[in-house]
N, C-alpha and C. Protein backbone atom coordinates (compact mmCIF):
# COMPACT_ATOMS: atom_id res chain seq x y z
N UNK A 1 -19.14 8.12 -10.77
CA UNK A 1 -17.73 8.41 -10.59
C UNK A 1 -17.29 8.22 -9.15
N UNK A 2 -18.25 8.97 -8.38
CA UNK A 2 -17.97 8.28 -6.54
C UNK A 2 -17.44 6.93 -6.29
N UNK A 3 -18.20 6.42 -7.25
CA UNK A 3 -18.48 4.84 -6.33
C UNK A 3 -16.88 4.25 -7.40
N UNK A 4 -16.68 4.74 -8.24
CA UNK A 4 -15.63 3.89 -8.18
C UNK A 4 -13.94 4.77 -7.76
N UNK A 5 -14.49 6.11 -7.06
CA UNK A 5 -13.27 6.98 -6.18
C UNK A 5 -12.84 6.30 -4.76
N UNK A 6 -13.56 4.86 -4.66
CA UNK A 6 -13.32 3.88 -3.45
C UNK A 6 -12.03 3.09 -3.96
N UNK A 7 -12.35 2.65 -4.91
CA UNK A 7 -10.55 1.73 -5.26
C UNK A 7 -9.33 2.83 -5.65
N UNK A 8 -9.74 3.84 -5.35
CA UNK A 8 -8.04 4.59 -5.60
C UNK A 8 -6.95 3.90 -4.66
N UNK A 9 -6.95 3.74 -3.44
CA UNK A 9 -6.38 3.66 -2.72
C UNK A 9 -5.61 2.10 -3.16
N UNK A 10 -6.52 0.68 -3.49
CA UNK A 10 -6.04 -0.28 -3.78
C UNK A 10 -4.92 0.10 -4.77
N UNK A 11 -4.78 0.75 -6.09
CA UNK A 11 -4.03 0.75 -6.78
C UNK A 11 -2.43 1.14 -6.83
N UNK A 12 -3.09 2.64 -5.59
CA UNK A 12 -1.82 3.12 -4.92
C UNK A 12 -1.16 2.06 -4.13
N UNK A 13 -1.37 1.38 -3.34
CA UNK A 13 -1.22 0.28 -2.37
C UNK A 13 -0.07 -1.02 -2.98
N UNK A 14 -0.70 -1.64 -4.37
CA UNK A 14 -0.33 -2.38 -5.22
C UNK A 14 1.26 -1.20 -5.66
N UNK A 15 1.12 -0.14 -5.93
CA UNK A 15 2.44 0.15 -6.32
C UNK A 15 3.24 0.61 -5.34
N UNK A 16 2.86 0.59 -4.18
CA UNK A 16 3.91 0.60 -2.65
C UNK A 16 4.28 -0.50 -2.96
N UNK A 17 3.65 -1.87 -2.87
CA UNK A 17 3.80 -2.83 -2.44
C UNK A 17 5.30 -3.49 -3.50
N UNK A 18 4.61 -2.83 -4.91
CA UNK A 18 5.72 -3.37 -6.20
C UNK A 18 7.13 -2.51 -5.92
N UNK A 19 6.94 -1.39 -5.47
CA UNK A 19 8.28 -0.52 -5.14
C UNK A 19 9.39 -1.22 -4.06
N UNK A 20 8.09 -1.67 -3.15
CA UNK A 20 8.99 -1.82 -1.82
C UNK A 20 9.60 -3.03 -2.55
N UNK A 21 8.55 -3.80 -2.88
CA UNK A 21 9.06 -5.43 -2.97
C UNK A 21 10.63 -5.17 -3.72
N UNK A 22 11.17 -4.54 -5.37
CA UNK A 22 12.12 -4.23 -5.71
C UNK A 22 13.31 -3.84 -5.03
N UNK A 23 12.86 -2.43 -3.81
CA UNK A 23 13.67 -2.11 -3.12
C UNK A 23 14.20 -3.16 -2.29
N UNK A 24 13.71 -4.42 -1.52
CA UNK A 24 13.59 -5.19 -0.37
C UNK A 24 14.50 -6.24 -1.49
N UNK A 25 14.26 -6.60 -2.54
CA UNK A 25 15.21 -7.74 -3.46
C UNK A 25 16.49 -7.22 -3.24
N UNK A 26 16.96 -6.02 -3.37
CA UNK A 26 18.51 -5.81 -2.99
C UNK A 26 18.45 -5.71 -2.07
N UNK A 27 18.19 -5.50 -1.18
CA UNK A 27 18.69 -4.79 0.35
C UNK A 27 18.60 -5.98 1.30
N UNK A 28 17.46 -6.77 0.93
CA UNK A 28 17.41 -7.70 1.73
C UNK A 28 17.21 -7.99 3.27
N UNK A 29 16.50 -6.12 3.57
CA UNK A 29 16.14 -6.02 4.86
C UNK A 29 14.93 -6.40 5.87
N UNK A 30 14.25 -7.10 5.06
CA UNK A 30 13.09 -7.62 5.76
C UNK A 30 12.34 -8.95 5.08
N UNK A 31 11.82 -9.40 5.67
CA UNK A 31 10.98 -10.77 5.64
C UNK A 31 9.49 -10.29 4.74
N UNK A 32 9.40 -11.82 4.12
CA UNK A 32 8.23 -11.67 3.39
C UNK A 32 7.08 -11.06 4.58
N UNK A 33 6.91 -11.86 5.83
CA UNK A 33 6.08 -11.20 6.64
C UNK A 33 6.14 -9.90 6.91
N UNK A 34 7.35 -9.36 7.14
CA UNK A 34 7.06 -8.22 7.51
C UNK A 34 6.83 -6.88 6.18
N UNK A 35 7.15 -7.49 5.14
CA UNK A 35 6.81 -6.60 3.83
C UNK A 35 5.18 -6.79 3.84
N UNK A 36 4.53 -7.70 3.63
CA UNK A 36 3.42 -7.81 3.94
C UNK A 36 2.83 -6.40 5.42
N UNK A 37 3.35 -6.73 6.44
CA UNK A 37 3.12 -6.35 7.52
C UNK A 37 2.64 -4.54 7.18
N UNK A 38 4.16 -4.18 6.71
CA UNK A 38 3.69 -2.80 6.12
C UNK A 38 3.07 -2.55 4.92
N UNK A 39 2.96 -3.74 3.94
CA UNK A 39 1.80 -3.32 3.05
C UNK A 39 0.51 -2.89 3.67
N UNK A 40 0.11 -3.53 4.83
CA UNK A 40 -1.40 -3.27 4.99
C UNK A 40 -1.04 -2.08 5.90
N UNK A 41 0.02 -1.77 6.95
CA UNK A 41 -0.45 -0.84 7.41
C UNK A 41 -0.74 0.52 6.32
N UNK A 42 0.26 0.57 5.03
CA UNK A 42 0.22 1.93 4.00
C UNK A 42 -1.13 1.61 3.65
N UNK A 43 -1.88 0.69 3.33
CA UNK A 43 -2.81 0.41 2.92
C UNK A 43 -4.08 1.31 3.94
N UNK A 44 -3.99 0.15 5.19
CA UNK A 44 -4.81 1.33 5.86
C UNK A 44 -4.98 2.94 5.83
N UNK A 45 -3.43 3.01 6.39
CA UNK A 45 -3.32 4.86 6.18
C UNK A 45 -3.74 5.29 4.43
N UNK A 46 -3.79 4.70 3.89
CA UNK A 46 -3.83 5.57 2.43
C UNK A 46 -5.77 5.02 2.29
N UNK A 47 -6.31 4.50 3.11
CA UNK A 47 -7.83 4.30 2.78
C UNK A 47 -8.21 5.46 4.28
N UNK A 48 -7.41 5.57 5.23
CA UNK A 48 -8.28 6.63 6.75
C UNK A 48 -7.93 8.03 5.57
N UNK A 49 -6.89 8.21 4.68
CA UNK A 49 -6.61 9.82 4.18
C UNK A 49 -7.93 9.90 3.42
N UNK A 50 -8.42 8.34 2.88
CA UNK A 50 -8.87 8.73 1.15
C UNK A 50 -10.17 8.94 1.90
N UNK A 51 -10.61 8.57 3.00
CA UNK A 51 -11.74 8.48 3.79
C UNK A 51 -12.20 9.55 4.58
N UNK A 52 -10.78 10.56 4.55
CA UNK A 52 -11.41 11.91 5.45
C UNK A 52 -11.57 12.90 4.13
N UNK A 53 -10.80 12.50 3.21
CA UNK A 53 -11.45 13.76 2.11
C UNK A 53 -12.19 13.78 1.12
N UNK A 54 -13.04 12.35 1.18
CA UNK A 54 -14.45 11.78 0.80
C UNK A 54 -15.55 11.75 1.97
């Protein structure tokens, strides 16, 4: 069960990424790069959280 409590974080990540992307189709406030840009940073932060309480 450990070993697969390592991909939580990808899944969460994937549904930032699908939220933002929706939100970002209307609003139209940022660039594919920079949606990207903050995908990985949530990404990181949501693998240093999943990493201090594992």
């Amino acid at each position: 069960m450990s070993a697969l409590a390592v991909f939580i974080p990808f899944p969460l990540t994937a549904l930032f990424a699908i939220l933002f992307y929706r939100f970002n189709r209307r609003r139209k406030w940022f660039t594919v790069g920079e949606m990207i840009f903050w995908d990985i940073i949530v990404l990181i932060v949501l693998q240093l959280i999943w990493l201090i309480w594992f």
